[in-house]
C-alpha atoms as a PDB file:
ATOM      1  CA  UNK A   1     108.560 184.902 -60.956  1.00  0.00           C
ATOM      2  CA  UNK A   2     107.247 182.097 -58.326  1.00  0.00           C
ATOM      3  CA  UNK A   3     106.193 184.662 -56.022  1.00  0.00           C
ATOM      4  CA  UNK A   4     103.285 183.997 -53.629  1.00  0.00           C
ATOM      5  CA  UNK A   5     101.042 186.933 -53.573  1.00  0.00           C
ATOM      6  CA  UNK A   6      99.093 187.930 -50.337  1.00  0.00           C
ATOM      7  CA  UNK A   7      95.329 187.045 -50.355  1.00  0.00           C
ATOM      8  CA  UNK A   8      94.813 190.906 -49.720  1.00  0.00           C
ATOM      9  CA  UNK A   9      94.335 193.759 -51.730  1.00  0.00           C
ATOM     10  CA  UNK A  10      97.627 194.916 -53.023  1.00  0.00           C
ATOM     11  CA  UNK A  11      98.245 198.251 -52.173  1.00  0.00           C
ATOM     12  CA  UNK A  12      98.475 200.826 -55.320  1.00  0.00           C
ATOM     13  CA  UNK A  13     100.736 203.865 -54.549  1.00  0.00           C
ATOM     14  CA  UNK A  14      99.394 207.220 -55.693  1.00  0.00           C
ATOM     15  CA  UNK A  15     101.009 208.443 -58.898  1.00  0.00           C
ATOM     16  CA  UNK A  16     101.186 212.353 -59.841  1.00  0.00           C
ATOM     17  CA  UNK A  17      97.509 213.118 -59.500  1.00  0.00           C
ATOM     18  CA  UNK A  18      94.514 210.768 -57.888  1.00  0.00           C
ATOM     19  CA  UNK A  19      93.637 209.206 -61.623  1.00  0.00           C
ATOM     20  CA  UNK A  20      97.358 208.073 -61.833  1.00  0.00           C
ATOM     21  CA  UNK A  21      98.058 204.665 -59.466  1.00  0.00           C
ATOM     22  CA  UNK A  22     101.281 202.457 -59.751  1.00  0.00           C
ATOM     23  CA  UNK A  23     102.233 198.862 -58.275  1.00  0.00           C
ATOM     24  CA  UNK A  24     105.215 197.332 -58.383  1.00  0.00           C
ATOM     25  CA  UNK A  25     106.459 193.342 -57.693  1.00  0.00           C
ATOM     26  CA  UNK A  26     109.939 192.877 -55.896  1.00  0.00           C
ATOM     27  CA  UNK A  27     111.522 189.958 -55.771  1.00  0.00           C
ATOM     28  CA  UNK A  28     114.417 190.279 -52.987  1.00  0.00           C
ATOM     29  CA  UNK A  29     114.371 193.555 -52.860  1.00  0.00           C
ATOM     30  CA  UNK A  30     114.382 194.232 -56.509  1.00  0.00           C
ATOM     31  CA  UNK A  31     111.778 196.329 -58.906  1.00  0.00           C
ATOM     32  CA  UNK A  32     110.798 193.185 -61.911  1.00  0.00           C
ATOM     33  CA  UNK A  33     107.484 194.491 -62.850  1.00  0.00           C
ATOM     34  CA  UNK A  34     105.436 197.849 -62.828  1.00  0.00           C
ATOM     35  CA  UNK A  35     101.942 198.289 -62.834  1.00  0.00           C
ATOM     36  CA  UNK A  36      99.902 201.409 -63.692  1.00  0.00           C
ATOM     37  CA  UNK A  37      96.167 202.223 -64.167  1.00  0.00           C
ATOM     38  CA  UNK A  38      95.544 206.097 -65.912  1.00  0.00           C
ATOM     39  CA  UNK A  39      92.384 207.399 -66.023  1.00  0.00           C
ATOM     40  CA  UNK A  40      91.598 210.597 -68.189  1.00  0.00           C
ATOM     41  CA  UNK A  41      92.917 211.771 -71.211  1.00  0.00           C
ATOM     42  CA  UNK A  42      96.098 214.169 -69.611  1.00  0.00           C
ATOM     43  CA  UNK A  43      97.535 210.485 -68.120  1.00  0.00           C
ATOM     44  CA  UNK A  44      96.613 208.793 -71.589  1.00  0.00           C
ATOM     45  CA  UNK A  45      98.261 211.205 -73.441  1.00  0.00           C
ATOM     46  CA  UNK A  46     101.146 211.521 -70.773  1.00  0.00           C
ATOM     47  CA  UNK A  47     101.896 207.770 -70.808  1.00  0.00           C
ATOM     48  CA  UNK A  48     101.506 207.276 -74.458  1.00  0.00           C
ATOM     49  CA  UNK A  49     104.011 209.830 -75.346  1.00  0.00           C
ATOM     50  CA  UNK A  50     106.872 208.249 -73.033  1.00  0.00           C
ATOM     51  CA  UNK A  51     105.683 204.973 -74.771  1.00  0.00           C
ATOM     52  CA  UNK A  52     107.020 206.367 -77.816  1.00  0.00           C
ATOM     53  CA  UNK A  53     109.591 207.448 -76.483  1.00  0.00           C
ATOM     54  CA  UNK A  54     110.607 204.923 -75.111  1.00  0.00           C
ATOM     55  CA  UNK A  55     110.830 206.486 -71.641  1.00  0.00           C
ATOM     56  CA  UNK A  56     107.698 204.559 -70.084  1.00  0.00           C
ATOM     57  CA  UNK A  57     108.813 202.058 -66.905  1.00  0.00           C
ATOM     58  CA  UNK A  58     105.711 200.603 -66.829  1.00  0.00           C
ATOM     59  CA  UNK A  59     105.482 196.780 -68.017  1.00  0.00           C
ATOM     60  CA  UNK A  60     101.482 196.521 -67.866  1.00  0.00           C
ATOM     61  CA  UNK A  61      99.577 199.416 -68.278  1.00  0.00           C
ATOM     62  CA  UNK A  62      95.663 200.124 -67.766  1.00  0.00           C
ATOM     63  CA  UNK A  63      94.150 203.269 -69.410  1.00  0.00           C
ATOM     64  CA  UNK A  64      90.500 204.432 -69.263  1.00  0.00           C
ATOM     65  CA  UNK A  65      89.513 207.451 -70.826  1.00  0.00           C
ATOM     66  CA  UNK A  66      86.483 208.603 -68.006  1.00  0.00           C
ATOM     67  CA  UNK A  67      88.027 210.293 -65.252  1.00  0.00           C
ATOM     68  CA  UNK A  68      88.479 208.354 -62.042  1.00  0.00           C
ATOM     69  CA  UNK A  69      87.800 205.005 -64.223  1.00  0.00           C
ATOM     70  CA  UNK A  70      84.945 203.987 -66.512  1.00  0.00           C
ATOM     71  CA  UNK A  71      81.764 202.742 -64.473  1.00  0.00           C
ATOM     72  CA  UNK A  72      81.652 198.833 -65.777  1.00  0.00           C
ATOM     73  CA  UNK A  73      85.575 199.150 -66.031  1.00  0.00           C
ATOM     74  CA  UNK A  74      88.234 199.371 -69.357  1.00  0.00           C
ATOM     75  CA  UNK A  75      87.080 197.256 -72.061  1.00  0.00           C
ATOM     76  CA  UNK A  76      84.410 195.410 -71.300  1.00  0.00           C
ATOM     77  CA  UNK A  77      83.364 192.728 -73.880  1.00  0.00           C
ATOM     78  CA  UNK A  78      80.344 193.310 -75.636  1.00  0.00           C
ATOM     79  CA  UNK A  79      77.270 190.966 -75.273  1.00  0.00           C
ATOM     80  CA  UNK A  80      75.866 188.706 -77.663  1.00  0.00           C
ATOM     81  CA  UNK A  81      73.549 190.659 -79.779  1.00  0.00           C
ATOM     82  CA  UNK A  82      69.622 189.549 -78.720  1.00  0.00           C
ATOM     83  CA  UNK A  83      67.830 187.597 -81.059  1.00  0.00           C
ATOM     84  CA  UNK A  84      65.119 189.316 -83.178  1.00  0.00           C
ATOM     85  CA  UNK A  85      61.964 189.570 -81.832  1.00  0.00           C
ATOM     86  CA  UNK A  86      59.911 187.627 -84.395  1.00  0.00           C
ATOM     87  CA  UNK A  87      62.276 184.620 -83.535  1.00  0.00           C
ATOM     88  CA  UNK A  88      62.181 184.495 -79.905  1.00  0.00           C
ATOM     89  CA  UNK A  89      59.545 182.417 -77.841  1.00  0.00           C
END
């Protein structure tokens, strides 16, 4: 959209409850994307039903099952599995 973004934190509006948060980029005054990160399974459930809908704004959307966010965050890739013991060193 060749929009400079501020080197701050963007600032995530409160959504229907605190594990609900929404962003949103204008361009000239204008709504072209919508962000949302859900945490728990009521906003999981809530968002994936509009989604099927076809009722859901959002054009990104973040979910995490733990409430208020999973500790080392949604998805994290899995390490490399350690090599066996009788082969290291």
């Amino acid at each position: 959209f060749g929009q400079e973004l501020p080197d701050a934190p963007l600032e995530w509006k409160a959504g229907r409850n605190k594990d609900l948060r929404e962003l949103t980029l204008q361009v000239d005054g204008e709504v072209v994307l919508r962000f949302a990160q859900a945490y728990g399974f009521r906003n999981i459930q809530n968002i994936v039903r509009r989604v099927k809908n076809g009722t859901c704004a959002y054009h990104y959307v973040e979910l995490m099952a733990c409430p208020a966010g999973c500790a080392n965050g949604g998805g994290q890739p899995r390490p490399p599995p350690l090599e066996a013991p009788h082969r290291a060193a």
